[in-house]
Protein backbone atom coordinates (compact mmCIF):
# COMPACT_ATOMS: atom_id res chain seq x y z
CA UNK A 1 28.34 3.03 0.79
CA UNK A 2 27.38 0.85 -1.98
CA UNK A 3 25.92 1.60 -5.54
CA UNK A 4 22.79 0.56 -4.81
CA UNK A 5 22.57 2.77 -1.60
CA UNK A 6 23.71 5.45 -3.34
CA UNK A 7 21.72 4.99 -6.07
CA UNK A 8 18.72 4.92 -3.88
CA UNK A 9 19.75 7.99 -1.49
CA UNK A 10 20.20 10.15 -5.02
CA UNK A 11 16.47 8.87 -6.10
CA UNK A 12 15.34 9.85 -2.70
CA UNK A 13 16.97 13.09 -2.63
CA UNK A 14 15.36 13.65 -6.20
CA UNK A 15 11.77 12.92 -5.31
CA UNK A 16 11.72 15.09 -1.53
CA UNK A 17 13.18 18.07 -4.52
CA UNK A 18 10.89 17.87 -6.95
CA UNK A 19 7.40 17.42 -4.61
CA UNK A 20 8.91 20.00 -2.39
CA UNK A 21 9.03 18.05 1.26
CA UNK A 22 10.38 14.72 2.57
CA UNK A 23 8.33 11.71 1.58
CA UNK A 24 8.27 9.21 3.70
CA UNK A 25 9.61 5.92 2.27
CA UNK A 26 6.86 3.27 1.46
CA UNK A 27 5.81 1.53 4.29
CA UNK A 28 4.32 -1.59 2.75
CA UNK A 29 7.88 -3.88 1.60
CA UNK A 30 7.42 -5.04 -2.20
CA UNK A 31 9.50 -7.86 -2.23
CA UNK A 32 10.11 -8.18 -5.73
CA UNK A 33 12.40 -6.22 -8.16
CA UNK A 34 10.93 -3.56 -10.30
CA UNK A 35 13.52 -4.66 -13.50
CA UNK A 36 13.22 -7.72 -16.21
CA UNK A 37 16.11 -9.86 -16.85
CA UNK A 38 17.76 -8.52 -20.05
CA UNK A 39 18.60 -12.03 -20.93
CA UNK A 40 14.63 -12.96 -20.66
CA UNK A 41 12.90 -12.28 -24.00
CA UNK A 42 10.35 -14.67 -24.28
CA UNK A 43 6.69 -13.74 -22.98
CA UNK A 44 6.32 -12.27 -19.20
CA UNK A 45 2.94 -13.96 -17.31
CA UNK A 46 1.26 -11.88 -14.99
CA UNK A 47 0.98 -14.27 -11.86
CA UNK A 48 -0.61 -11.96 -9.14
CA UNK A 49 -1.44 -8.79 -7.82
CA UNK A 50 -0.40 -6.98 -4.88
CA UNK A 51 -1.89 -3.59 -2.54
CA UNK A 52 0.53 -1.03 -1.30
CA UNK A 53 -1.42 -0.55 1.52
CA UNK A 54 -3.00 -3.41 3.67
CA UNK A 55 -6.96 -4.01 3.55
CA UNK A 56 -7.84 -2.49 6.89
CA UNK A 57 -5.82 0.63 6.00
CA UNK A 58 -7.88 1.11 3.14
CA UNK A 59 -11.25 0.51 4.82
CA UNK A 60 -10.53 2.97 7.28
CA UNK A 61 -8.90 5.60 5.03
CA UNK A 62 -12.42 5.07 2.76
CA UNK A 63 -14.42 6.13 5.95
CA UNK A 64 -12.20 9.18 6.59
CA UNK A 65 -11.22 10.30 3.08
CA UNK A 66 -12.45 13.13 -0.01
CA UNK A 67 -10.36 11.57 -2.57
CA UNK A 68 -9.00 14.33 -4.90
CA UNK A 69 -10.25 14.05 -9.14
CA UNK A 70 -8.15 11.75 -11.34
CA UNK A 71 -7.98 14.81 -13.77
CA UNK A 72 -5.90 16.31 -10.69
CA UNK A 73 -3.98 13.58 -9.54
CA UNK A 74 -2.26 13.39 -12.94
CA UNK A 75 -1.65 16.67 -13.62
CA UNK A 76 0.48 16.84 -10.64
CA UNK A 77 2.21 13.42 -11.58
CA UNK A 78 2.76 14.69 -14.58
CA UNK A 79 4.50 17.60 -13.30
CA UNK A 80 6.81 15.32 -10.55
CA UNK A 81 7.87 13.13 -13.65
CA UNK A 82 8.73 15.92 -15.77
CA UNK A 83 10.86 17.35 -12.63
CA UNK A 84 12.43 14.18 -12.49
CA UNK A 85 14.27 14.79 -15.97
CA UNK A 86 14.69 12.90 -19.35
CA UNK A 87 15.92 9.86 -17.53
CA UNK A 88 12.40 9.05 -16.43
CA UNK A 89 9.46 8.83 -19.21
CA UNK A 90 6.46 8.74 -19.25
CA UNK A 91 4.00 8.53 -22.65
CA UNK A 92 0.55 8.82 -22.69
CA UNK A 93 -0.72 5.91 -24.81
CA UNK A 94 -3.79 4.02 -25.76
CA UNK A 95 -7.02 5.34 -25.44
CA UNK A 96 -5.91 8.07 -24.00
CA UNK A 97 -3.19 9.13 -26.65
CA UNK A 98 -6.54 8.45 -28.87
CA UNK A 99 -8.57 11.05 -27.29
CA UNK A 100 -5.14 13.62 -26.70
CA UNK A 101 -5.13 13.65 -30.83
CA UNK A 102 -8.54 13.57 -31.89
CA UNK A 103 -10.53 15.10 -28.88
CA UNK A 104 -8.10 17.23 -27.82
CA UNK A 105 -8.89 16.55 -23.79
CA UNK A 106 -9.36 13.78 -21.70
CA UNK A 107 -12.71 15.26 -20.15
CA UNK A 108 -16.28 15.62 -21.76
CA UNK A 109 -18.01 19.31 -21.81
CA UNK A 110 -20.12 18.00 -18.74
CA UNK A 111 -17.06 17.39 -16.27
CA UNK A 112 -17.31 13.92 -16.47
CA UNK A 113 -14.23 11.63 -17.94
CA UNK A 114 -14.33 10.27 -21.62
CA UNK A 115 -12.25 6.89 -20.80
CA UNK A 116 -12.59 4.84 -17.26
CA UNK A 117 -8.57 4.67 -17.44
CA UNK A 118 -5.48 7.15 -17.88
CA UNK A 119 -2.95 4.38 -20.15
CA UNK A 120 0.98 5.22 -19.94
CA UNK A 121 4.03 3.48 -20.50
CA UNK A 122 6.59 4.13 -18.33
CA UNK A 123 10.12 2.61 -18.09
CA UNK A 124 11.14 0.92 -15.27
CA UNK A 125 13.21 3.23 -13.25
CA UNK A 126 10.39 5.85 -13.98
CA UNK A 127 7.98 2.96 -12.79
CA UNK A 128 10.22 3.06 -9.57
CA UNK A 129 10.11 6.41 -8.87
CA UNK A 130 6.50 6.65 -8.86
CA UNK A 131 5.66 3.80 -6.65
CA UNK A 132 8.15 5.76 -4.36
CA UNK A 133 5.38 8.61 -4.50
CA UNK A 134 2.63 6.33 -2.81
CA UNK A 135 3.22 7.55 0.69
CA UNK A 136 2.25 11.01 -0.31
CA UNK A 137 -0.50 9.95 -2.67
CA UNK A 138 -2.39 7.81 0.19
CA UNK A 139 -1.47 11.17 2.39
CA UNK A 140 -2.36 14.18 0.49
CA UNK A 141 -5.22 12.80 -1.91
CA UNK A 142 -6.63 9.98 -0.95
CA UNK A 143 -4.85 7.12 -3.54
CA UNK A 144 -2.77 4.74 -3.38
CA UNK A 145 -0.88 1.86 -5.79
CA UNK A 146 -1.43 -1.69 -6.38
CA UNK A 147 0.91 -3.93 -9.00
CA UNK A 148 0.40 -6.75 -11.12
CA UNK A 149 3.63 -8.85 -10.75
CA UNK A 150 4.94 -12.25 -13.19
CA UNK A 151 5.95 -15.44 -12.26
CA UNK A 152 9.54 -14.69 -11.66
CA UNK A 153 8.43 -11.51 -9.90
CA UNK A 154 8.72 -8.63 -11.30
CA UNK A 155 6.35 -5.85 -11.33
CA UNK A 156 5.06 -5.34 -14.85
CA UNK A 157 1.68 -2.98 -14.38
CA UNK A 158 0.70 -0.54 -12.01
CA UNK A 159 -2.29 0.89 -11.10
CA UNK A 160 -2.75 4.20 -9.13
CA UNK A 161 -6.47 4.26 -7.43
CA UNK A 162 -8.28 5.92 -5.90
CA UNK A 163 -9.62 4.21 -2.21
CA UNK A 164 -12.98 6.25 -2.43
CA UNK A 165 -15.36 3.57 -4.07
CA UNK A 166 -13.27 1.12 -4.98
CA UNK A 167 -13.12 -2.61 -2.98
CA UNK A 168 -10.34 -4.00 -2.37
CA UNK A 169 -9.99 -7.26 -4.07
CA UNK A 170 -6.62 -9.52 -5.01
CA UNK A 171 -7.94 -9.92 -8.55
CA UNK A 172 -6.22 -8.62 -11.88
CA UNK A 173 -8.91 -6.54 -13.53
CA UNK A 174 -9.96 -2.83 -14.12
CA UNK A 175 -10.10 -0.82 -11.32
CA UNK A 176 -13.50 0.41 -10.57
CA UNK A 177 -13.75 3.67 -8.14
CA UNK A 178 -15.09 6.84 -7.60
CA UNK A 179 -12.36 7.81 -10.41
CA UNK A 180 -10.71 6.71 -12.60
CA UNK A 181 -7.07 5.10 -12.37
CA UNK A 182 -3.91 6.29 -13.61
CA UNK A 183 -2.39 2.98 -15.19
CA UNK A 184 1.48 2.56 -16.01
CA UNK A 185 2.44 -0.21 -18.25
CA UNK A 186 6.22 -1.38 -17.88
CA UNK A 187 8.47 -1.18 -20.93
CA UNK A 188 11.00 -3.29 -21.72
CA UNK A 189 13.74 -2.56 -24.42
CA UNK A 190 14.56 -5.40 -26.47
CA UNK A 191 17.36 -5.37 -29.16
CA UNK A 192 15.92 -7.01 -32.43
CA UNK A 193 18.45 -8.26 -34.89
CA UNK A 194 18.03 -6.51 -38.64
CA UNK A 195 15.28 -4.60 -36.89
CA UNK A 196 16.93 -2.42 -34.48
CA UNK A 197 15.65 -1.76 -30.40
CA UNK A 198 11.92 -2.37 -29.68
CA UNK A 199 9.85 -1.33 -26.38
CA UNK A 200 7.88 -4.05 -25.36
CA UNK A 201 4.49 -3.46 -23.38
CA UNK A 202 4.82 -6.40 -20.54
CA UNK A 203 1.40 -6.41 -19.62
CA UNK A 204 -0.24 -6.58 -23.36
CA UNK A 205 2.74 -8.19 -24.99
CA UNK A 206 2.48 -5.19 -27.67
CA UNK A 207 5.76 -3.95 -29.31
CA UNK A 208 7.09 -0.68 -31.00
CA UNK A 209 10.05 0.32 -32.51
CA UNK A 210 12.05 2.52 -30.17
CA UNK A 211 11.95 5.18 -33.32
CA UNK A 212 8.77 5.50 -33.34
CA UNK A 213 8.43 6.71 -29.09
CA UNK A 214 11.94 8.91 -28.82
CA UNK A 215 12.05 11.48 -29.23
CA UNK A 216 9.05 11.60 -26.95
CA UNK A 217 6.35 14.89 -28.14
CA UNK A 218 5.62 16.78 -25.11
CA UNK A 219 2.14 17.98 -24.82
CA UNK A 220 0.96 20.60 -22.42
CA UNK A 221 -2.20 19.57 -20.62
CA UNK A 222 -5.01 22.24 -19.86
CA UNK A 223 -6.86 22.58 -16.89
């Protein structure tokens, strides 16, 4: 058996443990790799975007489907990631790190949500594990995954949607649906010279100093 297989039987064998049954391998083949060249430091171009699931599938899963709360969604992603160990991280950023510090939730008093997004940064084999999840999203609440990919590609955004109001269209933008999406923007760690490492954001071309993300803070969320 090869690295690679091994590799991959280990991942699998990690995921079935920590969601507590088999899932079933993704059905729709992603034909590009997940990781950025190391050697390839100058500016990644989004070039296309790409469903998990085919648009038929998602019509008729639409007309058959009570897609579960965003709120829930991640809660239970959050929980599958943290089971997955300190190998695999996950930071809530952006607007929603925003409303984490000041607001103190990511919901308004009414029920409703404060952003129309959930931003995180993930790494890439974190980023691979959860597109390995989609299977039991699509089967158990009603979401699925589609990626943003560059010109050489690799898969530098994610988006996890749910099918419930949203159509289906082969355009990079927001997602718009009955809730709101759980996005996961692809680090990269780049070595700077004088300056140390840096994670850079592929999607908005934004960079940190590694120092400033690890150790990560854990929050606990409330329901």
């Amino acid at each position: 058996i090869s690295s690679k297989e091994e590799e991959e039987l280990n991942s699998r064998s990690l995921i079935n443990m920590c969601v507590g049954e088999e899932v079933p391998t993704v059905t729709h083949e992603i034909s590009y790799s997940p990781q950025v060249s190391r050697q390839k430091q100058q500016t990644v171009k989004a070039c296309g975007v790409e469903y998990f699931r085919s648009e038929s599938e998602w019509i008729e899963k639409q007309q058959q489907t009570i897609c579960t709360p965003s709120i829930d969604v991640y809660a239970w992603l959050m929980d599958k990631v943290n089971c997955f160990g300190e190998g695999y991280p996950l930071w809530t950023a952006y607007g929603e790190l925003i409303h984490l510090l000041r607001d103190k939730t990511l919901i308004n008093p009414d029920g409703t949500y404060i952003d129309d997004d959930f931003d995180n940064w993930v790494t890439h084999p974190t980023l691979q594990m959860i597109l390995n999840l989609e299977p039991y999203l699509w089967s158990h609440f009603g979401w699925s995954i589609r990626v943003f990919y560059s010109c050489d590609k690799s898969i530098i955004f994610a988006q996890l949607t749910p099918v419930c109001g949203h159509e289906y269209k082969m355009k990079m933008s927001k997602v718009k649906a009955q809730y709101p999406a759980i996005e996961l923007y692809a680090m990269r760690k780049e070595y700077r010279e004088g300056e140390g490492w840096w994670l850079k954001d592929l999607q908005t071309k934004t960079s940190f100093p590694l120092d400033w993300l690890v150790p990560a803070r854990r929050h606990q969320y409330g329901t």
